[in-house]
N, C-alpha and C. Protein backbone atom coordinates (compact mmCIF):
# COMPACT_ATOMS: atom_id res chain seq x y z
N UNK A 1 133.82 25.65 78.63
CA UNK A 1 132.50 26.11 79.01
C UNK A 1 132.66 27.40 79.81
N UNK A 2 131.86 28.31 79.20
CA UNK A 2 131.77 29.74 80.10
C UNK A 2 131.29 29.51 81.91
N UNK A 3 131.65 30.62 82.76
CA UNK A 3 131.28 30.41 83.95
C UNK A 3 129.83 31.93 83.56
N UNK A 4 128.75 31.27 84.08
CA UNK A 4 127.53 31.89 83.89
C UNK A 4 127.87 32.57 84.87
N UNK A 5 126.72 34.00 84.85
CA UNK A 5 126.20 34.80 85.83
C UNK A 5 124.87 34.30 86.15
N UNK A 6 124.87 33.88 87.28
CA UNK A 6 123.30 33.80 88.31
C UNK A 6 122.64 35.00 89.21
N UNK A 7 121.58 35.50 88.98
CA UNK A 7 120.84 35.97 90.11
C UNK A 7 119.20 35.49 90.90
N UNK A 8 118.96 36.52 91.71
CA UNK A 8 118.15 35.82 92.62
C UNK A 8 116.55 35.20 91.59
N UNK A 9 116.71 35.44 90.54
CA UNK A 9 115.70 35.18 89.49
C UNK A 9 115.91 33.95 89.07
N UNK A 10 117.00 33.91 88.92
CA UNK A 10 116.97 32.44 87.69
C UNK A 10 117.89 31.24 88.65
N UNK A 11 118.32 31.88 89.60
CA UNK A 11 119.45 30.73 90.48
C UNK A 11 119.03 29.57 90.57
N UNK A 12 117.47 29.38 91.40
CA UNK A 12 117.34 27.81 91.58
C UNK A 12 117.07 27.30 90.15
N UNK A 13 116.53 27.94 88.89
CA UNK A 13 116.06 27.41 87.23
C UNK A 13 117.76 26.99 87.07
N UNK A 14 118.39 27.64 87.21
CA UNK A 14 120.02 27.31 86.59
C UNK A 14 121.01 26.57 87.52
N UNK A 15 120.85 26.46 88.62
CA UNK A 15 121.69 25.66 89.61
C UNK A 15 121.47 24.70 89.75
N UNK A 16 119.98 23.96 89.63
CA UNK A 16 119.35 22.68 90.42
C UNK A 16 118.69 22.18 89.14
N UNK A 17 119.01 22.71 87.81
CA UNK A 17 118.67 22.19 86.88
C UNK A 17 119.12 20.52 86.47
N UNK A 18 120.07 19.97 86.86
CA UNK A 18 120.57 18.89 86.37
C UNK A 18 120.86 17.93 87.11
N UNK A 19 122.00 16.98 87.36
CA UNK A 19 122.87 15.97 87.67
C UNK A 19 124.14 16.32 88.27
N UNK A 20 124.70 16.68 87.24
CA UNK A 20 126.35 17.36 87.12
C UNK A 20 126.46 18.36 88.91
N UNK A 21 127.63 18.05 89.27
CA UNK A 21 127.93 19.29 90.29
C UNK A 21 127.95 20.60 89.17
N UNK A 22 127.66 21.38 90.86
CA UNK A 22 127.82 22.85 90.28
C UNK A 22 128.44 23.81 90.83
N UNK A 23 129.51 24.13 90.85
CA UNK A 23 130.35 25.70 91.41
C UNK A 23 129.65 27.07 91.48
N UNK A 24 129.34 27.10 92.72
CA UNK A 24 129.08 28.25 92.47
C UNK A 24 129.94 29.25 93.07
N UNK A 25 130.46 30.55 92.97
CA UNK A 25 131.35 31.41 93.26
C UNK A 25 131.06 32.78 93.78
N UNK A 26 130.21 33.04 94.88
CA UNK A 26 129.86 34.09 95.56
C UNK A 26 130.77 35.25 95.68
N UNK A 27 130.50 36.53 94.41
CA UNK A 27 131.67 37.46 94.52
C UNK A 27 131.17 38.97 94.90
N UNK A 28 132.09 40.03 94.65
CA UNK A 28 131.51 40.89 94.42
C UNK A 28 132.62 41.92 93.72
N UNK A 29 132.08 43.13 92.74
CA UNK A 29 133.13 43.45 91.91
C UNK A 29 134.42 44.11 92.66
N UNK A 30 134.17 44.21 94.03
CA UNK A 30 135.07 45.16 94.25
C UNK A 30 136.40 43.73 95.04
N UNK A 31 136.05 42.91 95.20
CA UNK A 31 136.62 42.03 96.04
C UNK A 31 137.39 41.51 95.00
N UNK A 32 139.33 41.84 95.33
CA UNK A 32 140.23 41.47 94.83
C UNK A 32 140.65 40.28 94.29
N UNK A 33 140.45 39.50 95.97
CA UNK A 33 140.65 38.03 95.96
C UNK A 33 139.42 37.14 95.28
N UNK A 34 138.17 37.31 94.72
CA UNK A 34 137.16 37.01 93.85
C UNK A 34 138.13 36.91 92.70
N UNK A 35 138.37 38.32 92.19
CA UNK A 35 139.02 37.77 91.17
C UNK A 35 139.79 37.06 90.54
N UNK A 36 140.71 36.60 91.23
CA UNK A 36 141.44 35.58 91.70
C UNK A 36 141.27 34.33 91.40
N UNK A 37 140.13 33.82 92.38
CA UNK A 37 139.48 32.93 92.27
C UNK A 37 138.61 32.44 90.74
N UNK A 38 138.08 33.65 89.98
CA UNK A 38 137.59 33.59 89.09
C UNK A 38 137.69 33.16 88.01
N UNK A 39 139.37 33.71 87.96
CA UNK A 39 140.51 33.39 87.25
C UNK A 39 140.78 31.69 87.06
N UNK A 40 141.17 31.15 88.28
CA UNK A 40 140.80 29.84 88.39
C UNK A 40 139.59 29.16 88.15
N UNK A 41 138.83 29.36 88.34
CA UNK A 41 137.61 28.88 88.82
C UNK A 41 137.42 28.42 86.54
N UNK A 42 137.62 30.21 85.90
CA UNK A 42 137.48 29.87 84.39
C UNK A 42 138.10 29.29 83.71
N UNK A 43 139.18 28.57 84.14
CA UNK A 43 140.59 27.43 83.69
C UNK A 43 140.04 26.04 83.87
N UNK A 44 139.46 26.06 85.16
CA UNK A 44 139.11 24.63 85.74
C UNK A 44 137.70 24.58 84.46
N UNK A 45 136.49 25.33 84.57
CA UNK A 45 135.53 25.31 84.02
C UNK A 45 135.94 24.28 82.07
N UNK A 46 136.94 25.45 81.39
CA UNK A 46 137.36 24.38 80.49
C UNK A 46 137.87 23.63 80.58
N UNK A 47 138.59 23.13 81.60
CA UNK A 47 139.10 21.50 81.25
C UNK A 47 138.30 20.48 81.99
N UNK A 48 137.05 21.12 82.72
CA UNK A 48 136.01 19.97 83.13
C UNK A 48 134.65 20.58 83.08
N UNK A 49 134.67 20.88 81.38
CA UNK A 49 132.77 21.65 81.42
C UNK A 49 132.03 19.96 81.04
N UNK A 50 132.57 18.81 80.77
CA UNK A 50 132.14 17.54 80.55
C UNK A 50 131.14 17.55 82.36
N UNK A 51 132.21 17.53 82.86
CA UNK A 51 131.98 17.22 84.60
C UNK A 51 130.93 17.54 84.77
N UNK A 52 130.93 19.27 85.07
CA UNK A 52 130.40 19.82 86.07
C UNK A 52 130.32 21.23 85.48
N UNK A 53 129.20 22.25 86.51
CA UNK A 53 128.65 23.03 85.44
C UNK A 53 129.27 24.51 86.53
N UNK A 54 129.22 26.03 85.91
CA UNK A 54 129.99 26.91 86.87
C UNK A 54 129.49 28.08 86.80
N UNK A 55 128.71 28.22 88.15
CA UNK A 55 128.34 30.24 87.91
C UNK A 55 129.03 30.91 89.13
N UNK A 56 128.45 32.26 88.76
CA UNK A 56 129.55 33.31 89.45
C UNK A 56 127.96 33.80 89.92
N UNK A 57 127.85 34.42 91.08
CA UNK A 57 127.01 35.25 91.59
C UNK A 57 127.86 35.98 92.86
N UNK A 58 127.18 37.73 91.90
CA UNK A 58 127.77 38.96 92.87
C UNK A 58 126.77 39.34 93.87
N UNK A 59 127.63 39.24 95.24
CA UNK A 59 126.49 39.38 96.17
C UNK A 59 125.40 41.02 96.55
N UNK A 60 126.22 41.47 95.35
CA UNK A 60 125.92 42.96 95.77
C UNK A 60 124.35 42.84 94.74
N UNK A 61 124.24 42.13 93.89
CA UNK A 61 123.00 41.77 93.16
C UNK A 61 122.12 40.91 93.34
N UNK A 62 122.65 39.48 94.51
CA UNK A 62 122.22 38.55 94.90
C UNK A 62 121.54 38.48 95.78
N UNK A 63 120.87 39.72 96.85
CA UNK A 63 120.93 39.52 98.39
C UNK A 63 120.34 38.26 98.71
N UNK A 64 119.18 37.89 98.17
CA UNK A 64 118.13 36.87 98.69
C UNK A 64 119.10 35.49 99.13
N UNK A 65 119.60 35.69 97.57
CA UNK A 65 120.34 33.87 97.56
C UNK A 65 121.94 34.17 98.79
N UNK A 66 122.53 35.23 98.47
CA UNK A 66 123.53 35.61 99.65
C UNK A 66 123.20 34.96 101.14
N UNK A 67 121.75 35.78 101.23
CA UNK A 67 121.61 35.24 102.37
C UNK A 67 121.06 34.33 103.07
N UNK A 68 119.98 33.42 101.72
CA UNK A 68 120.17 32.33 102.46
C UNK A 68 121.00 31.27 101.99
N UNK A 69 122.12 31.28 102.26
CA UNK A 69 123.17 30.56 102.16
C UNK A 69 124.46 31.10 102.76
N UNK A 70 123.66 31.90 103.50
CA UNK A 70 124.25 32.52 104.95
C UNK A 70 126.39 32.77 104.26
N UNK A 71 126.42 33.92 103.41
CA UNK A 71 127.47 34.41 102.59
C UNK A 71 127.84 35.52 103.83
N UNK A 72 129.29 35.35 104.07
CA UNK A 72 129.64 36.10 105.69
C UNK A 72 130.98 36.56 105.15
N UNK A 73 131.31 35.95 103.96
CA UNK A 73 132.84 36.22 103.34
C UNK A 73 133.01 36.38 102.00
N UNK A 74 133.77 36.96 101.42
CA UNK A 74 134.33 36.39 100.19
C UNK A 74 135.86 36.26 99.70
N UNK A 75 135.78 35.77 98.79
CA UNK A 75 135.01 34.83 97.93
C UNK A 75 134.30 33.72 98.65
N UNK A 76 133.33 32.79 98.72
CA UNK A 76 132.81 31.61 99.06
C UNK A 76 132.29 31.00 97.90
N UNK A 77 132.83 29.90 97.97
CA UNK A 77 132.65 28.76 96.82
C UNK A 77 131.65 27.78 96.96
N UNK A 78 130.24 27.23 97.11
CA UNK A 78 129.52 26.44 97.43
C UNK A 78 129.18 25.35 96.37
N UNK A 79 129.73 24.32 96.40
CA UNK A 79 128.93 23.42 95.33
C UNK A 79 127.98 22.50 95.31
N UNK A 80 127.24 22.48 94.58
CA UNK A 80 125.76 21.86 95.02
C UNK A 80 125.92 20.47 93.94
N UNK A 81 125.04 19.45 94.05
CA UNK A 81 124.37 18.22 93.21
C UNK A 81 123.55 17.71 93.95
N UNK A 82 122.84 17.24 93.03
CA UNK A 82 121.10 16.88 92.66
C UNK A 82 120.50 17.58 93.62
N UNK A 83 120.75 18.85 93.64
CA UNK A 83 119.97 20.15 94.43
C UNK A 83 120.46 20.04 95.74
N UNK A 84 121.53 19.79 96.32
CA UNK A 84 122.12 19.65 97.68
C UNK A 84 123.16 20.42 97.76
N UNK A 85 123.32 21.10 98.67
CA UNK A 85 124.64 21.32 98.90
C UNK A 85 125.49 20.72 99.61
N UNK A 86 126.51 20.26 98.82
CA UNK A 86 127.65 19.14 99.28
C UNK A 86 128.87 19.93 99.87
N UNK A 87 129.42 20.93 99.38
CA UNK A 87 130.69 21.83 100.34
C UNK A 87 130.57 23.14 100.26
N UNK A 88 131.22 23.71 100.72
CA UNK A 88 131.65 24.84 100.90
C UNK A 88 132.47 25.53 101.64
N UNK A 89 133.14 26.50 100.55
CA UNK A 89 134.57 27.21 100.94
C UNK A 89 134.61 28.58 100.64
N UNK A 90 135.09 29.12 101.74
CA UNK A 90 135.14 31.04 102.40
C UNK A 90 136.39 30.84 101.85
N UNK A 91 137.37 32.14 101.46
CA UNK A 91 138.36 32.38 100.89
C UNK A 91 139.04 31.67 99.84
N UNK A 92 140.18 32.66 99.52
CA UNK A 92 140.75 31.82 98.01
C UNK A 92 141.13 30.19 98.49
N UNK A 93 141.07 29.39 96.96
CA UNK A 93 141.04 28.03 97.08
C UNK A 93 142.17 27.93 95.76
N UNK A 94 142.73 27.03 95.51
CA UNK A 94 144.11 26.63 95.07
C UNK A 94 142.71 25.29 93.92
N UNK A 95 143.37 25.43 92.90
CA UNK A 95 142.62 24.37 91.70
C UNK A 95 142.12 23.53 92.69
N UNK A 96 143.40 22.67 93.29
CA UNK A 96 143.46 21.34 93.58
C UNK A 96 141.98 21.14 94.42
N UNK A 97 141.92 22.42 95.26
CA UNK A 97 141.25 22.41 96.55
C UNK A 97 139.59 22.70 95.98
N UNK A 98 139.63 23.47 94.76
CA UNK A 98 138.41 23.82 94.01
C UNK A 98 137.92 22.15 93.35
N UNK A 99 138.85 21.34 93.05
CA UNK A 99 138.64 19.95 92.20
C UNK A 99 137.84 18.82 93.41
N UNK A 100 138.81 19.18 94.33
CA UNK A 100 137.95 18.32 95.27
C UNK A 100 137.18 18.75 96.17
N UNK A 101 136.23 19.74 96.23
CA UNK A 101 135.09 20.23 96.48
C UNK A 101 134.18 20.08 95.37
N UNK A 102 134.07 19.87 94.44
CA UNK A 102 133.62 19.39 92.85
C UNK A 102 133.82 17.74 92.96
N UNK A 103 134.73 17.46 93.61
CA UNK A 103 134.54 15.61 93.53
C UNK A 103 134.70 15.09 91.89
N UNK A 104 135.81 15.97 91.89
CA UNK A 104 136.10 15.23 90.04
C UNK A 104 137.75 15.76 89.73
């Protein structure tokens, strides 16, 4: 499963749409360590698009949702279900550490 692009238009239609957790990945193009993460983030996405669902939002396009969800770093990883937000993580994260913030 692809990792979507979200912005401040469609975020809550595409984030809080379902059941499934959701990754989301607060970046921006110039931020190294984003990419990084991204990298991971699109590995994990195929071997658990069954799970759980995965967007990328750049904060340089995002401000609204950036800020309220109070984005102070990046990368920050926030994952939400049944419209909640359940964790969240400022800097690079290691699979393992991305899997169990996802709870799968």
């Amino acid at each position: 499963m692809p990792v979507y692009r979200v912005t401040d238009m469609n975020f809550n239609e595409s984030v809080f749409r379902g059941t499934t957790p959701v990754l989301v990945e607060f970046t921006a193009g110039w931020c190294k360590p984003c990419k990084e993460l991204a990298s991971i983030i699109e590995k994990i996405s195929d071997d658990k698009k069954e799970e759980a669902e995965f967007y990328i939002a750049d904060v340089d396009e995002c401000y609204a949702i950036a800020a309220k969800y109070r984005i102070t770093a990046l990368p920050t990883v926030i994952v939400f279900k049944d419209g909640q937000q359940i964790s969240k993580h400022e800097g690079l994260a290691t699979r393992e550490k991305l899997l169990e913030l996802l709870g799968v």
